[in-house]
Protein backbone atom coordinates (compact mmCIF):
# COMPACT_ATOMS: atom_id res chain seq x y z
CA UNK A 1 9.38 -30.54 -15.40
CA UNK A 2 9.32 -28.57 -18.73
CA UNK A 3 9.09 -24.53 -18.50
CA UNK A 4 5.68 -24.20 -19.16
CA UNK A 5 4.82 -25.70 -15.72
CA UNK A 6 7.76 -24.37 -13.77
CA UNK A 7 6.48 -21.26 -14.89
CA UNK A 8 2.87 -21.99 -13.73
CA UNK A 9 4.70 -23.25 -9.93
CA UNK A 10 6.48 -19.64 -9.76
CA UNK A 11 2.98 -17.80 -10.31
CA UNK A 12 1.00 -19.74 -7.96
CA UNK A 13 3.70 -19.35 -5.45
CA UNK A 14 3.63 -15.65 -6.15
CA UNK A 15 -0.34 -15.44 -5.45
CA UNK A 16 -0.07 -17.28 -2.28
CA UNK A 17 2.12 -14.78 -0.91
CA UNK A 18 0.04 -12.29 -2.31
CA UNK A 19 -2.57 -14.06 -0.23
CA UNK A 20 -0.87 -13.94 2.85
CA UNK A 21 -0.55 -10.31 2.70
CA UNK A 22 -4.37 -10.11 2.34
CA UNK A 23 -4.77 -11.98 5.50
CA UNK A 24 -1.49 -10.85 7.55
CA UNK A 25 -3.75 -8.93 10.11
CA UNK A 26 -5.28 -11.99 11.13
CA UNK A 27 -1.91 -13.48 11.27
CA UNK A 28 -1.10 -10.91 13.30
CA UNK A 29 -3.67 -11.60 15.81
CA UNK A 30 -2.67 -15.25 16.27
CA UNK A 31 0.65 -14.39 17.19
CA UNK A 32 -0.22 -11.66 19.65
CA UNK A 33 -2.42 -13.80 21.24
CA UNK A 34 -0.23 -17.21 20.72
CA UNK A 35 2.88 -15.29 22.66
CA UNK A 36 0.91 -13.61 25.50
CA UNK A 37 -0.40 -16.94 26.50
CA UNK A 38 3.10 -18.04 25.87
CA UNK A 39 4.13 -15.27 28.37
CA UNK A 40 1.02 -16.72 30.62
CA UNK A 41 2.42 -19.88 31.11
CA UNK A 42 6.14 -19.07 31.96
CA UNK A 43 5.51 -16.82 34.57
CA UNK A 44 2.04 -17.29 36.14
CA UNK A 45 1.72 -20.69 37.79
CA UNK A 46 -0.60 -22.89 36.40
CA UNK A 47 -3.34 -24.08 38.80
CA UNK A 48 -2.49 -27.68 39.83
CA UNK A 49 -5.41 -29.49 37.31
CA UNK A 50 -3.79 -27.54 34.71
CA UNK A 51 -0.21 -28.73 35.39
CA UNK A 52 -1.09 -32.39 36.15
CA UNK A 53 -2.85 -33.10 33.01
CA UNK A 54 -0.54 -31.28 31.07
CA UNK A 55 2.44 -33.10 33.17
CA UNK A 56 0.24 -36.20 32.45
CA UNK A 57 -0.09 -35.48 28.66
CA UNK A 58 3.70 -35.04 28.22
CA UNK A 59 4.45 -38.06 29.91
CA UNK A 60 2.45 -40.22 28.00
CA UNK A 61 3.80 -38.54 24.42
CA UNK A 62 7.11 -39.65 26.32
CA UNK A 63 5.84 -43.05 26.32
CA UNK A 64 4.19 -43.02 23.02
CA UNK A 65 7.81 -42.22 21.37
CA UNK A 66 10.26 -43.66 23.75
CA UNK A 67 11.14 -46.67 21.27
CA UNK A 68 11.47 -44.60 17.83
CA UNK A 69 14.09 -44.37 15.11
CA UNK A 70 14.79 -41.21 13.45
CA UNK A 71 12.03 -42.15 10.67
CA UNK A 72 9.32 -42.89 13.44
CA UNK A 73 9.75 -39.63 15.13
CA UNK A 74 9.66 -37.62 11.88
CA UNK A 75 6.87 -39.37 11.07
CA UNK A 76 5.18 -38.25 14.80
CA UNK A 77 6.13 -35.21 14.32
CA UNK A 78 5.42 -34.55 10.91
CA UNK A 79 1.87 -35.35 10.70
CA UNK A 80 0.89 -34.42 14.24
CA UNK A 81 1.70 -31.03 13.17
CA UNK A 82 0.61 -31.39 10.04
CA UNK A 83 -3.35 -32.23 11.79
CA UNK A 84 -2.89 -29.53 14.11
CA UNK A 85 -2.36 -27.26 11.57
CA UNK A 86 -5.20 -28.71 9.06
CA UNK A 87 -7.84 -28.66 11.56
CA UNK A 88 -7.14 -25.28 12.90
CA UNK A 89 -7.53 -24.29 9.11
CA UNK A 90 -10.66 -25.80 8.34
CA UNK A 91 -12.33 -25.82 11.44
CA UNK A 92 -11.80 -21.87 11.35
CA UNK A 93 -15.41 -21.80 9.48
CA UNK A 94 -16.75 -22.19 12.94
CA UNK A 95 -16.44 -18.37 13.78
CA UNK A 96 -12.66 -18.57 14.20
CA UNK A 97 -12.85 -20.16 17.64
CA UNK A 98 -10.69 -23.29 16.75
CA UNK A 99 -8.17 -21.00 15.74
CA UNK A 100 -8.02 -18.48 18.58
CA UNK A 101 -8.46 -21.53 20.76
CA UNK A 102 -5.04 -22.88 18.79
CA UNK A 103 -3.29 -20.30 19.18
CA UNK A 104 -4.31 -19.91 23.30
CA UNK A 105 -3.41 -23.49 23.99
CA UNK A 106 -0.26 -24.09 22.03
CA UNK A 107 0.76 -20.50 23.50
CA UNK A 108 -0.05 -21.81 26.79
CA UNK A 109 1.46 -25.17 26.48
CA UNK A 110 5.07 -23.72 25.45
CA UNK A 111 5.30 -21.61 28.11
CA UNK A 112 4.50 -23.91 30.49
CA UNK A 113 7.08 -26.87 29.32
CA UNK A 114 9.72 -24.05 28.53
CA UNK A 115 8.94 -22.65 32.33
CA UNK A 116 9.40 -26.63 33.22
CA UNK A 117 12.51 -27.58 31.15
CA UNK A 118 14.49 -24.13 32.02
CA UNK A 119 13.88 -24.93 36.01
CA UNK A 120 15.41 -28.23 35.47
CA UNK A 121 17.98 -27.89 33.11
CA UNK A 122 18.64 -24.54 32.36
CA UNK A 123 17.79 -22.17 30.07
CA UNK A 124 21.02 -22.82 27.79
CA UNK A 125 18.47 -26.17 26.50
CA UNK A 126 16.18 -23.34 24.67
CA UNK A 127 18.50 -23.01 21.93
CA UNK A 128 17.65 -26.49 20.58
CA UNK A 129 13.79 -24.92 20.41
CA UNK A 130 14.86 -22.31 17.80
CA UNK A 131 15.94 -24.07 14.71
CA UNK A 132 13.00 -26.11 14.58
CA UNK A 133 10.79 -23.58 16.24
CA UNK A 134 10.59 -21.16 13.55
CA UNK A 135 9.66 -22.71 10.64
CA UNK A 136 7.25 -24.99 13.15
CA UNK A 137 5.79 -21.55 14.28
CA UNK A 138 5.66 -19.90 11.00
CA UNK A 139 3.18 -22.75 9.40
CA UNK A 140 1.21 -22.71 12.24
CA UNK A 141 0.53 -18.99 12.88
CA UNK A 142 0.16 -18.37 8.47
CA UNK A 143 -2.87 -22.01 9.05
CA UNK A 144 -4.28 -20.09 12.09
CA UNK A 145 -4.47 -16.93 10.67
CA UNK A 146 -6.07 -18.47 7.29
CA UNK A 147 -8.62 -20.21 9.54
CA UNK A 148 -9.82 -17.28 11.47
CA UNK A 149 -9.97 -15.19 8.33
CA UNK A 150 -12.47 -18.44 7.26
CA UNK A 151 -14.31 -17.49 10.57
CA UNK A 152 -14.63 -13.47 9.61
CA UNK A 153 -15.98 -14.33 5.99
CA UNK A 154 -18.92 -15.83 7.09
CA UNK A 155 -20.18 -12.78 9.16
CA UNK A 156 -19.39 -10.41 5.98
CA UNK A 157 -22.73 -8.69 5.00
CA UNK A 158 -22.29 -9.52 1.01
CA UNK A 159 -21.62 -11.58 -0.72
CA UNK A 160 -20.21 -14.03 1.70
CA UNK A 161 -20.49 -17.52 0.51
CA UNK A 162 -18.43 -16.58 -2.99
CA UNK A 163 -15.82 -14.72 -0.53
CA UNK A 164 -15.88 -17.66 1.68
CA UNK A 165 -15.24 -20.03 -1.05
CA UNK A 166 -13.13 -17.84 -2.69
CA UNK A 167 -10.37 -17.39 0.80
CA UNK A 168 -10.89 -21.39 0.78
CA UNK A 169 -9.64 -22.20 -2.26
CA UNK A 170 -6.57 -19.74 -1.68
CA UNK A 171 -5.76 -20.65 2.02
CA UNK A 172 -6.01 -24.58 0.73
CA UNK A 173 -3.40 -23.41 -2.08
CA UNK A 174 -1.01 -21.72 0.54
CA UNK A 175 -1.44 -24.96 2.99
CA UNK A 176 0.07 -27.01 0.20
CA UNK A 177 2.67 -24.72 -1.23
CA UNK A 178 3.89 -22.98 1.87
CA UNK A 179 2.69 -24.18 5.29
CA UNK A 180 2.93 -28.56 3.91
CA UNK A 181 7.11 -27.68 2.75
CA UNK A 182 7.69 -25.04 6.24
CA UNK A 183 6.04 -28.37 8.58
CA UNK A 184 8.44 -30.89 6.77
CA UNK A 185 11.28 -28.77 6.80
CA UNK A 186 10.58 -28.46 10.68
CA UNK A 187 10.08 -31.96 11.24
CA UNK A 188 13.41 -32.84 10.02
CA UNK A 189 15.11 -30.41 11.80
CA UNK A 190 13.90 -31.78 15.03
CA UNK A 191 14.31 -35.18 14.81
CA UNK A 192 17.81 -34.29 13.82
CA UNK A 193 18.06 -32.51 16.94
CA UNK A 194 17.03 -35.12 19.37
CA UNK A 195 19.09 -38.23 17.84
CA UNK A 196 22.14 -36.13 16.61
CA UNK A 197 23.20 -33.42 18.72
């Protein structure tokens, strides 16, 4: 890579964290509301439809992974996040729902399995959560955020398909240079985690 385009790398990287300023309230917002359903699902009991299907759900991911090789889980991992993330940034043109929605149910669904494992096994299993967790967490809330900004654009009074477009083409640019590395880095963390230690 010659200097010319490292150069060009350093500047974009420099506006997408100037973009993430821009949208940090709505960041903001996804983690309030990510960690009180988080809170939610620890210590309110979940009404027994709610805990069979998600009881169900984890069982069957179980399943779905009980035969893979370090590469196969990063793999599983890797992109699951990776669509969860993508589709709660694009799909926040549809008045930020998908993202709030994101947010509610991944909150949620933590809680509850953290609730679940800590009752079982004790909380001292948490700890594995955290190296993998963070980065995991960061992508997700910055894609959430972007994708409920998305949502707000589209009730602005002016000028609102060129400011649409506009937080589009910079949330897409973030995705790739920030959230894509954070999910990856994430990824290989946790498989690490649950064949090596």
């Amino acid at each position: 890579m010659n200097l010319k385009n490292r150069f060009n790398l350093i500047e974009e990287y420099k506006k997408s964290f100037l973009y993430l300023k821009e949208v940090k309230n709505y960041i903001y917002w996804i983690i309030g509301i990510f960690f009180l359903f988080m809170l939610i699902g620890i210590f309110i009991p979940a009404p027994e439809f709610v805990s069979k299907y998600l009881l169900e759900y984890i069982q069957e991911l179980l399943e779905i992974t009980k035969d893979f090789g370090f590469k196969e889980m990063f793999g599983f991992i890797f992109f699951n996040n990776l669509k969860s993330s993508f589709v709660g940034l694009a799909l926040g043109i549809l008045a930020g729902i998908i993202p709030v929605w994101g947010a509610l149910s991944n909150g949620y669904v933590l809680g509850f399995v953290s609730s679940m494992v800590v009752s079982e096994k004790g909380a001292n299993i948490l700890w594995k959560l955290i190296p993998h967790g963070i980065p995991e967490l960061a992508a997700i809330f910055i894609s959430l955020g972007m994708g409920l900004n998305l949502g707000i654009c589209l009730f602005k009074k002016k000028d609102r398909l060129n400011s649409f477009r506009n937080n589009f083409k910079k949330a897409l640019k973030v995705f790739f240079l920030i959230v894509l590395p954070l999910l990856l880095i994430a990824a290989v963390i946790e498989s690490f985690f649950m064949f090596f230690v």
